[in-house]
N, C-alpha and C. Protein backbone atom coordinates (compact mmCIF):
# COMPACT_ATOMS: atom_id res chain seq x y z
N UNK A 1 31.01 -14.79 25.91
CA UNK A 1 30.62 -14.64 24.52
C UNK A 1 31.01 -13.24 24.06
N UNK A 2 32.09 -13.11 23.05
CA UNK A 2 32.35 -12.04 22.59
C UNK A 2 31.83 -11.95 21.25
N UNK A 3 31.53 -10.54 20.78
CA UNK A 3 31.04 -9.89 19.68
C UNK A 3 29.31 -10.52 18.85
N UNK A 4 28.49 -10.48 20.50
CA UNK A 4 27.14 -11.45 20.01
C UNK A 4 26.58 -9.77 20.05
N UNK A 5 25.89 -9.26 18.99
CA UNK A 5 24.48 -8.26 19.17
C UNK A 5 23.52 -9.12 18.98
N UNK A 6 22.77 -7.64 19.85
CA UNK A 6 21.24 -7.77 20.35
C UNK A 6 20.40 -6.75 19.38
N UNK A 7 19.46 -6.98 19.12
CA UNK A 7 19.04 -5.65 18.25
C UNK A 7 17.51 -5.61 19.05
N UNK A 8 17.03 -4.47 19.08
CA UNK A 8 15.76 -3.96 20.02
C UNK A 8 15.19 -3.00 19.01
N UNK A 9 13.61 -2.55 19.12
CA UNK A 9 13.28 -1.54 18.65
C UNK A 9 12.19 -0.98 19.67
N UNK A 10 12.13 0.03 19.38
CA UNK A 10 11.07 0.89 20.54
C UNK A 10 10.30 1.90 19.67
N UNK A 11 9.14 2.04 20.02
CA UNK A 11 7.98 3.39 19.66
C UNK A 11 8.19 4.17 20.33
N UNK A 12 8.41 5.33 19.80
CA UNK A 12 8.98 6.69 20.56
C UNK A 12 8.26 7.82 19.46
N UNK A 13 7.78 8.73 19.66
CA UNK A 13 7.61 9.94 19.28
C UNK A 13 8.16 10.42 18.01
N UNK A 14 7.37 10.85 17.05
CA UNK A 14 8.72 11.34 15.84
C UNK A 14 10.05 12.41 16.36
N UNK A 15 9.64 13.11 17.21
CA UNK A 15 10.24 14.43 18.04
C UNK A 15 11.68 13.93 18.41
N UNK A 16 11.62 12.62 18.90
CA UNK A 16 12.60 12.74 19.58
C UNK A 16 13.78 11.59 18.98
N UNK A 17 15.08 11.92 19.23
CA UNK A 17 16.36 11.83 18.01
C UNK A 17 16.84 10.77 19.00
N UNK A 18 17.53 10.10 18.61
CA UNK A 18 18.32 9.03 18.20
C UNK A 18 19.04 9.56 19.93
N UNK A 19 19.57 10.10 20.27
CA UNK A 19 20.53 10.27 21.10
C UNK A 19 19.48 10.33 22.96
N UNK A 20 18.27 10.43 22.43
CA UNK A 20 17.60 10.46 23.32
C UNK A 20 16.69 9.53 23.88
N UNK A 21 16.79 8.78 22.77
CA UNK A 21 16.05 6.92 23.10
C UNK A 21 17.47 6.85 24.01
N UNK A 22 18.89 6.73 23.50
CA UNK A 22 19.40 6.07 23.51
C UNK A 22 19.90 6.22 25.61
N UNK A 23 19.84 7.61 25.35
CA UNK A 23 20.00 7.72 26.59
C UNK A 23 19.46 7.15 28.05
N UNK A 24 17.97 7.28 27.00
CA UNK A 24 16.79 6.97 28.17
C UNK A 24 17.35 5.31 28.46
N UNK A 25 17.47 4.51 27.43
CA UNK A 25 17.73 2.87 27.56
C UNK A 25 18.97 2.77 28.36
N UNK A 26 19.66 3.52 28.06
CA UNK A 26 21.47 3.28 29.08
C UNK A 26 20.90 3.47 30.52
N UNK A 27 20.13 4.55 31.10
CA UNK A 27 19.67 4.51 32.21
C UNK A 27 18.76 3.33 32.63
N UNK A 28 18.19 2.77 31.44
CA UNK A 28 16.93 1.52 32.35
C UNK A 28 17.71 0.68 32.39
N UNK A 29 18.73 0.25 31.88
CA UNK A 29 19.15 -0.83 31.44
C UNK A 29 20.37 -1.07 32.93
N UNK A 30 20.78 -0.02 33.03
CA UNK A 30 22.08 0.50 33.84
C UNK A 30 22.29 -1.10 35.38
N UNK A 31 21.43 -0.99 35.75
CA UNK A 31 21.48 -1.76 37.14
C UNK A 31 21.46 -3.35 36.52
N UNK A 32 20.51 -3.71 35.45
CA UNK A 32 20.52 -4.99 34.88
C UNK A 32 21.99 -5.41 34.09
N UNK A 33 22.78 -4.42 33.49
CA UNK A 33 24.23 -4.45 32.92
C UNK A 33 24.90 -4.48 33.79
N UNK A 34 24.89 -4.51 35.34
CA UNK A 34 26.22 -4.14 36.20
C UNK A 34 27.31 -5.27 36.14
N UNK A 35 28.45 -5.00 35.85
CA UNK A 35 29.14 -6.10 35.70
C UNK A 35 29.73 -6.56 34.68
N UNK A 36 28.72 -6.23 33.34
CA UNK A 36 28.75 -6.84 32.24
C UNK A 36 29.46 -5.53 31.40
N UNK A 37 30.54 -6.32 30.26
CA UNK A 37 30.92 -5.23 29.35
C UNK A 37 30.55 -4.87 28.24
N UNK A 38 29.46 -4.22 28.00
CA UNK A 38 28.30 -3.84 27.48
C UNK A 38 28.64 -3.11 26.48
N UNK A 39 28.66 -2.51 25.45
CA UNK A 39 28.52 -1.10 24.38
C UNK A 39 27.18 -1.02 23.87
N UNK A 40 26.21 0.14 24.26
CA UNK A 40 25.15 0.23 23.32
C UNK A 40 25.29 1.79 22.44
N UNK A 41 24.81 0.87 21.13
CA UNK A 41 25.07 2.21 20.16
C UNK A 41 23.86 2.27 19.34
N UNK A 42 23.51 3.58 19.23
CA UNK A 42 22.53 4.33 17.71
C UNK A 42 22.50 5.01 17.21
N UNK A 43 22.22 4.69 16.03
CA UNK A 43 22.88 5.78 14.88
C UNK A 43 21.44 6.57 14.75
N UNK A 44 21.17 7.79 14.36
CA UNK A 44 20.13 8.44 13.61
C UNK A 44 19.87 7.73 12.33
N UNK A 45 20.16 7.59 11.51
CA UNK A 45 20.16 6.68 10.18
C UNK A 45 19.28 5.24 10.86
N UNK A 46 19.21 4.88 11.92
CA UNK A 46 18.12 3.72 12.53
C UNK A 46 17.38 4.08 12.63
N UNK A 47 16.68 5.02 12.73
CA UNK A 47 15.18 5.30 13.36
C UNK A 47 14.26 5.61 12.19
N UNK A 48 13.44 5.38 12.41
CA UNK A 48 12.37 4.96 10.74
C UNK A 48 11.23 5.76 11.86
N UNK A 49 10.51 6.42 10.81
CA UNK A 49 8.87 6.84 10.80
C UNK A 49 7.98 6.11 10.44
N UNK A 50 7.00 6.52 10.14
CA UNK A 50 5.57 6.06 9.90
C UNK A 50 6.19 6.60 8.23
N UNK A 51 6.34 7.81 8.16
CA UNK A 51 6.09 9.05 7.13
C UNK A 51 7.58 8.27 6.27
N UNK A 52 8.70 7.73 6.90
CA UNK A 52 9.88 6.26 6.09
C UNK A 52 8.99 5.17 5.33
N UNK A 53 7.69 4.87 5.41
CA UNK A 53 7.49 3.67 4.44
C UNK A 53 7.43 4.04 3.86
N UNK A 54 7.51 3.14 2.56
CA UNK A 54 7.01 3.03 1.12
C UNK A 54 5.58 2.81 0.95
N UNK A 55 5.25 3.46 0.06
CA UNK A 55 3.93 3.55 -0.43
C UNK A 55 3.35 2.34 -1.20
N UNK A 56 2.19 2.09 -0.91
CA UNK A 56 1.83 0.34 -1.80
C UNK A 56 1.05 0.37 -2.80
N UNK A 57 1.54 0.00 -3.93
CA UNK A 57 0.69 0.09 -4.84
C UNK A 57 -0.55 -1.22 -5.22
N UNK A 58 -1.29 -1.04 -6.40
CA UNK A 58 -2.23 -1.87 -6.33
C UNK A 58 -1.41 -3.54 -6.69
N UNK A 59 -0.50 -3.48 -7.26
CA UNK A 59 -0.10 -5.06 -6.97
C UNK A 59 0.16 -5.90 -5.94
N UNK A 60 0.96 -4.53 -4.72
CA UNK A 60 1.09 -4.77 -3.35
C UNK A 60 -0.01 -5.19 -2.90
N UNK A 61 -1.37 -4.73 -3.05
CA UNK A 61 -2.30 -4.78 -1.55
C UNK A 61 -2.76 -6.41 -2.91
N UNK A 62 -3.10 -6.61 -4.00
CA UNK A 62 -3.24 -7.92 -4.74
C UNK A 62 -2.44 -8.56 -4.29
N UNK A 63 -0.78 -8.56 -3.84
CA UNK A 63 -0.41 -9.54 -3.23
C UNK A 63 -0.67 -10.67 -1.86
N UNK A 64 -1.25 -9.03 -1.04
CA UNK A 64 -1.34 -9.10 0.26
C UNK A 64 -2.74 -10.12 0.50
N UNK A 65 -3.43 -9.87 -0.75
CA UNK A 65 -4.84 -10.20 -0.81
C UNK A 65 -5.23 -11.78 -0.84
N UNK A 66 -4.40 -12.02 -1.93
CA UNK A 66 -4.09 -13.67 -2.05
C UNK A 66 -3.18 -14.11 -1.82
């Protein structure tokens, strides 16, 4: 199967950047990929905060309500 993604997300720390999830996952992942021709990629522009949502206003939480 060529050109299938996988998409994952992880809780990580606000501290720490994009290049350093990514690292940590290439290492866990490493022995379960052997074999396989793999590319994993992340951009900084992926990683969302708490402090990235949008704010809800009172129609929002009325939506949520009913």
């Amino acid at each position: 199967m060529e050109g299938v993604k996988f998409g994952w997300s992880v809780c990580v720390p606000e501290s720490c950047h994009a290049e350093d999830v990514l690292r940590h996952f290439n290492r866990s992942i490493q022995d379960l990929t052997e074999g396989l021709n793999l590319t994993v990629s992340l951009e900084e522009d992926q990683c969302f905060s708490w402090a990235d949502q949008p704010s809800l206003g009172i129609p929002d939480y009325l939506f949520l309500i009913f």
